[in-house]
Protein backbone atom coordinates (compact mmCIF):
# COMPACT_ATOMS: atom_id res chain seq x y z
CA UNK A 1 2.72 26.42 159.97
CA UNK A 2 -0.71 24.36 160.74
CA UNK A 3 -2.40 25.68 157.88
CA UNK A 4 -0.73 27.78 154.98
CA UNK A 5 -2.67 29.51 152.41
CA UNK A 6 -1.38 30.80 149.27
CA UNK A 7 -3.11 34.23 147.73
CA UNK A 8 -2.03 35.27 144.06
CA UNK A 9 -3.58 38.27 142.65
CA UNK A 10 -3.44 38.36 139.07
CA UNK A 11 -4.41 40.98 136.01
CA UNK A 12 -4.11 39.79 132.64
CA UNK A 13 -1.25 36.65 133.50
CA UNK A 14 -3.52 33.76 131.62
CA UNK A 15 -0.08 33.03 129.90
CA UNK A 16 1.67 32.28 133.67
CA UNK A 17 -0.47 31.98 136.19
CA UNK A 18 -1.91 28.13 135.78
CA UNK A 19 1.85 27.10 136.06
CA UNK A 20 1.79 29.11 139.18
CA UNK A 21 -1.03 27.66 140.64
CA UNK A 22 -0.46 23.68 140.03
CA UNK A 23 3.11 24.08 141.36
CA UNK A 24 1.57 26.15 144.42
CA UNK A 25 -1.04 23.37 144.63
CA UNK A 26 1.45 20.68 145.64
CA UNK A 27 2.35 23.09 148.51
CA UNK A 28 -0.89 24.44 150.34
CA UNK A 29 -4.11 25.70 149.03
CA UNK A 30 -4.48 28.52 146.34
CA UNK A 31 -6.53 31.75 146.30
CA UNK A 32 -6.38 33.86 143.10
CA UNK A 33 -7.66 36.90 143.14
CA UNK A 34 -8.73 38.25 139.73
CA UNK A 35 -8.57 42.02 139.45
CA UNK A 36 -10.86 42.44 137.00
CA UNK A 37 -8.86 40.43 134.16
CA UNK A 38 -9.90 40.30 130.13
CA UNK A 39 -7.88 37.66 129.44
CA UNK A 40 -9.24 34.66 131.05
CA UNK A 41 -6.89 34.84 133.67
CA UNK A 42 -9.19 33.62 135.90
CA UNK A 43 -10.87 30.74 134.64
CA UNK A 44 -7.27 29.28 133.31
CA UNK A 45 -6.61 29.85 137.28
CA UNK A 46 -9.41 27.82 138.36
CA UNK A 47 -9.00 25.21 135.52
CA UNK A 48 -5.20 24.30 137.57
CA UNK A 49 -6.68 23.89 140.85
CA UNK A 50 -7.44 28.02 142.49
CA UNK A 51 -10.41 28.93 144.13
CA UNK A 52 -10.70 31.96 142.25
CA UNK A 53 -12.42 35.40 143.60
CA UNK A 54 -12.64 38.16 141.36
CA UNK A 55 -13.02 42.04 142.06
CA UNK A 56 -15.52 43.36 140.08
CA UNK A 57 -13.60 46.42 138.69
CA UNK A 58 -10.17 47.16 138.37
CA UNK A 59 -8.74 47.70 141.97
CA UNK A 60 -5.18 46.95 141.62
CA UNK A 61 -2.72 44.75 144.01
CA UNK A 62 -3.54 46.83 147.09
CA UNK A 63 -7.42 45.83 146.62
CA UNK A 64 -6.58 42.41 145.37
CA UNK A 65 -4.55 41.48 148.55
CA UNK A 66 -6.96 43.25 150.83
CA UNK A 67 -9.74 40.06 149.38
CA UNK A 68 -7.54 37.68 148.93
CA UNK A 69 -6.53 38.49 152.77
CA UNK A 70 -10.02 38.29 153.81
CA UNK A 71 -11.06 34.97 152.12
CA UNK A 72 -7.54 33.10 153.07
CA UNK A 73 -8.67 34.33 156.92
CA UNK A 74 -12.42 32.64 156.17
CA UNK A 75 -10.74 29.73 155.21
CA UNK A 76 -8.96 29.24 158.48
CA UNK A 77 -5.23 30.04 157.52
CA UNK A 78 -2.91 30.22 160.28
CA UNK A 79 -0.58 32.14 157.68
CA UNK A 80 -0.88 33.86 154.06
CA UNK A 81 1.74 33.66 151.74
CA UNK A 82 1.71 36.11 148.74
CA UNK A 83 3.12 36.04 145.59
CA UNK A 84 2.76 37.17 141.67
CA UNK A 85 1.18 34.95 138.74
CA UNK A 86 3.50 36.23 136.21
CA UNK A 87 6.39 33.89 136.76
CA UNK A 88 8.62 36.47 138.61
CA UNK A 89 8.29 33.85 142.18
CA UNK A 90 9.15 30.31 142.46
CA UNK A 91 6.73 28.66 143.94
CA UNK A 92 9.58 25.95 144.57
CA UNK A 93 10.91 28.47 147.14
CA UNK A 94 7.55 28.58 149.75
CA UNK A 95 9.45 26.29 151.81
CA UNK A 96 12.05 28.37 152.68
CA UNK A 97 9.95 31.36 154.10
CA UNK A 98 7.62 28.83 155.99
CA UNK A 99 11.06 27.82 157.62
CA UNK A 100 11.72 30.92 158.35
CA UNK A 101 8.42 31.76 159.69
CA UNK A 102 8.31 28.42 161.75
CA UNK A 103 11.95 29.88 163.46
CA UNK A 104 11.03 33.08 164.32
CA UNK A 105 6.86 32.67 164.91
CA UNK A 106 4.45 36.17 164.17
CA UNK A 107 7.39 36.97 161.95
CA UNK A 108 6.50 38.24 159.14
CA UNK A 109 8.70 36.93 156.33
CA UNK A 110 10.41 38.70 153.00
CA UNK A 111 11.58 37.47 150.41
CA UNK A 112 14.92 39.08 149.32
CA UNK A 113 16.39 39.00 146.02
CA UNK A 114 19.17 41.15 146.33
CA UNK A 115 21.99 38.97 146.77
CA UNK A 116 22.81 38.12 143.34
CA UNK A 117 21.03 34.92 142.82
CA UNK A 118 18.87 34.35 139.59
CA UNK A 119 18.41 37.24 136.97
CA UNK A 120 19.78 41.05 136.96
CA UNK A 121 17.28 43.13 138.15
CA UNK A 122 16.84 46.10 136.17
CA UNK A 123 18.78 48.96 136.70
CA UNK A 124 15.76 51.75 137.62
CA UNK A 125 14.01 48.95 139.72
CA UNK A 126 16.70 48.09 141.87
CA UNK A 127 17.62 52.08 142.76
CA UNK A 128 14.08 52.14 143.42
CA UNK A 129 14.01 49.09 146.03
CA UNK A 130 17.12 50.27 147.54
CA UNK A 131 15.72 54.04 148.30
CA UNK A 132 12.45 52.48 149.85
CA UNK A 133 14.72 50.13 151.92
CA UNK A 134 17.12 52.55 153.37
CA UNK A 135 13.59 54.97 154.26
CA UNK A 136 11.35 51.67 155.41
CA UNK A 137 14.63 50.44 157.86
CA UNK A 138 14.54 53.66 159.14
CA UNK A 139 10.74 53.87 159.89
CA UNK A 140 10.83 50.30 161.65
CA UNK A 141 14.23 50.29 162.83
CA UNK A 142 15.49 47.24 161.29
CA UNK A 143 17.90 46.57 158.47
CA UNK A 144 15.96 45.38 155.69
CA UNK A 145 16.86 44.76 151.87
CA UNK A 146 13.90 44.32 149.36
CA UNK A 147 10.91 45.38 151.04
CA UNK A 148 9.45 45.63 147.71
CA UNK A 149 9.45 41.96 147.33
CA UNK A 150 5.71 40.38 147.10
CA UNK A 151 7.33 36.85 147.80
CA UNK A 152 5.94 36.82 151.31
CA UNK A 153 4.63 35.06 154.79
CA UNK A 154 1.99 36.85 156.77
CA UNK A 155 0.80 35.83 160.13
CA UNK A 156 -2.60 35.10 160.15
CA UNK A 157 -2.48 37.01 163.69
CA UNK A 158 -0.92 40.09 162.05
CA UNK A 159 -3.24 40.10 159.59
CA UNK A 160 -6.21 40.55 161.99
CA UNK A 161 -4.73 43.09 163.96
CA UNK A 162 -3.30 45.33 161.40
CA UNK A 163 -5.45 47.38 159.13
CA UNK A 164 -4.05 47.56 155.72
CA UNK A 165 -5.77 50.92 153.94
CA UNK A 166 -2.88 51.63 151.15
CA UNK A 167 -3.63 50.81 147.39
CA UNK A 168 -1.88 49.48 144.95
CA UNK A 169 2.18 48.39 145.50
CA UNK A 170 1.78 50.73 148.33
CA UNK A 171 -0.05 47.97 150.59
CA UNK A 172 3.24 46.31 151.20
CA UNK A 173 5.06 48.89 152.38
CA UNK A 174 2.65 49.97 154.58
CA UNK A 175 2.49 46.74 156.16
CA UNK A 176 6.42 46.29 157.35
CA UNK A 177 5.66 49.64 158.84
CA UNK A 178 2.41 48.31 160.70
CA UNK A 179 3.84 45.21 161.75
CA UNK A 180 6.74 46.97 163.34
CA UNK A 181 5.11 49.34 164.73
CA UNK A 182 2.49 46.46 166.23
CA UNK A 183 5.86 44.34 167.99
CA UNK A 184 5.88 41.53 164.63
CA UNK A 185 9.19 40.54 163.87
CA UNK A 186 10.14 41.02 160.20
CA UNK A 187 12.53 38.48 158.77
CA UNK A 188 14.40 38.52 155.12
CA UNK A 189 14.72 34.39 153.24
CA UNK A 190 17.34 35.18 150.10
CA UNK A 191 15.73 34.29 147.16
CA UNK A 192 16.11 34.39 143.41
CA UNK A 193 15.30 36.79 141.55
CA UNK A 194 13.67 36.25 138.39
CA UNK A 195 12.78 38.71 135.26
CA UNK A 196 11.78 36.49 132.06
CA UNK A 197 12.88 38.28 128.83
CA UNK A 198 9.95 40.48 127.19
CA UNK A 199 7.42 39.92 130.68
CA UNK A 200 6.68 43.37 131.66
CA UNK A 201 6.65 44.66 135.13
CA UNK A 202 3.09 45.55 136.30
CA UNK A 203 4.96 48.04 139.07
CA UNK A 204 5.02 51.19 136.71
CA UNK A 205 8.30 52.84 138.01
CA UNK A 206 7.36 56.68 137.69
CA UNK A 207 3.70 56.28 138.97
CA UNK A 208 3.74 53.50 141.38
CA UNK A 209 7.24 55.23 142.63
CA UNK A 210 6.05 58.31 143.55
CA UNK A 211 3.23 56.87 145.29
CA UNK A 212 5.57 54.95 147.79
CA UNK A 213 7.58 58.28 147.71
CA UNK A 214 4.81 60.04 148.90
CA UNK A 215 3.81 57.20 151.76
CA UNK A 216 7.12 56.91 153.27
CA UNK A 217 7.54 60.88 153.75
CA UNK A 218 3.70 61.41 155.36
CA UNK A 219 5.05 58.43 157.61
CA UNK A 220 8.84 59.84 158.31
CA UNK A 221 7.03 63.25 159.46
CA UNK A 222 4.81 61.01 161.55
CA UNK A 223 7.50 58.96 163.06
CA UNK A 224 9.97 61.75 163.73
CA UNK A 225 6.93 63.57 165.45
CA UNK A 226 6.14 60.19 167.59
CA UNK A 227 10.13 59.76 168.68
CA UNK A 228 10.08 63.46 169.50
CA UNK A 229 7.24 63.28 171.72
CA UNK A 230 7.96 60.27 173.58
CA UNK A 231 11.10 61.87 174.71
CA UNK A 232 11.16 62.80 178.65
CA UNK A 233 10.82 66.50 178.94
CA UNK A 234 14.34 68.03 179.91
CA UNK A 235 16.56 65.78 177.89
CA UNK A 236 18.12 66.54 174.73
CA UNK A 237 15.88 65.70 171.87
CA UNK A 238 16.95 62.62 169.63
CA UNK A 239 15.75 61.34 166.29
CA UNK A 240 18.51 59.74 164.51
CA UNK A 241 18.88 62.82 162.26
CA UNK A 242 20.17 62.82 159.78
CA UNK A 243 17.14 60.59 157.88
CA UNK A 244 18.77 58.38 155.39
CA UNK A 245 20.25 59.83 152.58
CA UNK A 246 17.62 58.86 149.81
CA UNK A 247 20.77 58.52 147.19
CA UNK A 248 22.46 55.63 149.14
CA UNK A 249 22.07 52.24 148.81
CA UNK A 250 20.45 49.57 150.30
CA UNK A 251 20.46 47.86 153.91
């Protein structure tokens, strides 16, 4: 990829996210987008090397990777590769999604920590990320595992065509579904999967749950309604009924 930019949004990681940032430095440039931090989070980020932008309020990740978006496309990145400050990505592993990306081009790549490398995820997470996946393969009709990962590769060319409205952890949902829907292939890199004892997820399972819950029915209804009217008038009426079973697992 010509020119890779790297955007971290952060809240409150001062502990992490300067070790993020030099070892991201050695790979491409580094945006980190400060939502509104107290902890100096920011200027520890620009201390290893960022260019740091900060929202002026809280916003949370949806807002964060909206600007970060934005100012990695200003810059002149051909693609924008996301990831958390809080330890929970390698930055070691960026080279295997630009590989990926580089193999299948406008692909936008996921990382995937489902296949048992690194750390247990947590019991309640992982039934969460395999509920979304089972509803999200559905909606863009491909098999895909994590799509709750914020490891990721964007297209800079996807990123200027799609318009990204969700907030918070909703954002990336919403954009497998866009790019799917806009002809961008979506590609899964295995990764680790990382959860350092006593760092606490900023995805709040209950809230942040039902607010993907919530996004993925309002876009089943919509989809089912699209497949449904797209069909020829005097054939039989398909929509891969029945929807997937929101208590099995996985893709």
């Amino acid at each position: 990829m010509p020119r890779l930019v790297a955007v971290v949004p952060v809240f409150n990681e001062a502990a992490t996210v300067p070790g993020v940032v030099r070892r991201l430095g050695k790979l491409c440039p580094v945006i980190v987008v400060d939502d509104a931090s107290t902890d100096g989070s920011g200027a520890g980020a620009a201390a290893a090397g960022a260019r740091v932008v900060r929202l002026p309020a809280r916003g949370g990740k949806g807002a964060a990777l909206r600007l970060g978006f934005a100012e990695a496309l200003r810059a002149g990145a051909d693609g924008v590769a996301t990831l958390d400050g809080d330890g929970q990505h390698d930055p070691a592993e960026l080279p295997r999604l630009i590989a990926a990306g580089r193999r299948v081009p406008e692909a936008l790549v996921v990382g995937d920590r489902l296949g048992g490398l690194g750390d247990r995820i947590p019991r309640a997470r992982l039934a969460a990320i395999r509920i979304a996946d089972r509803w999200l393969g559905w909606l863009t009709g491909m098999p895909l595992r994590d799509t709750q990962c914020g490891f990721r590769l964007y297209p800079a060319v996807f990123l200027r065509a799609a318009r990204l409205r969700e907030e918070g952890f909703v954002l990336e949902s919403e954009a497998l579904v866009e790019a799917a829907r806009r002809g961008f292939p979506l590609v899964s890199v295995p990764l680790r999967a990382i959860y350092p004892p006593g760092r606490a997820s900023r995805f709040r399972g209950l809230a942040d749950g039902l607010r993907i819950g919530r996004y993925l029915a309002r876009e089943v209804v919509r989809e089912a309604a699209r497949r449904i009217a797209v069909e020829p008038r005097g054939r039989r009426v398909r929509v891969a009924w029945p929807l997937p079973d929101a208590r099995g697992g996985g893709g």
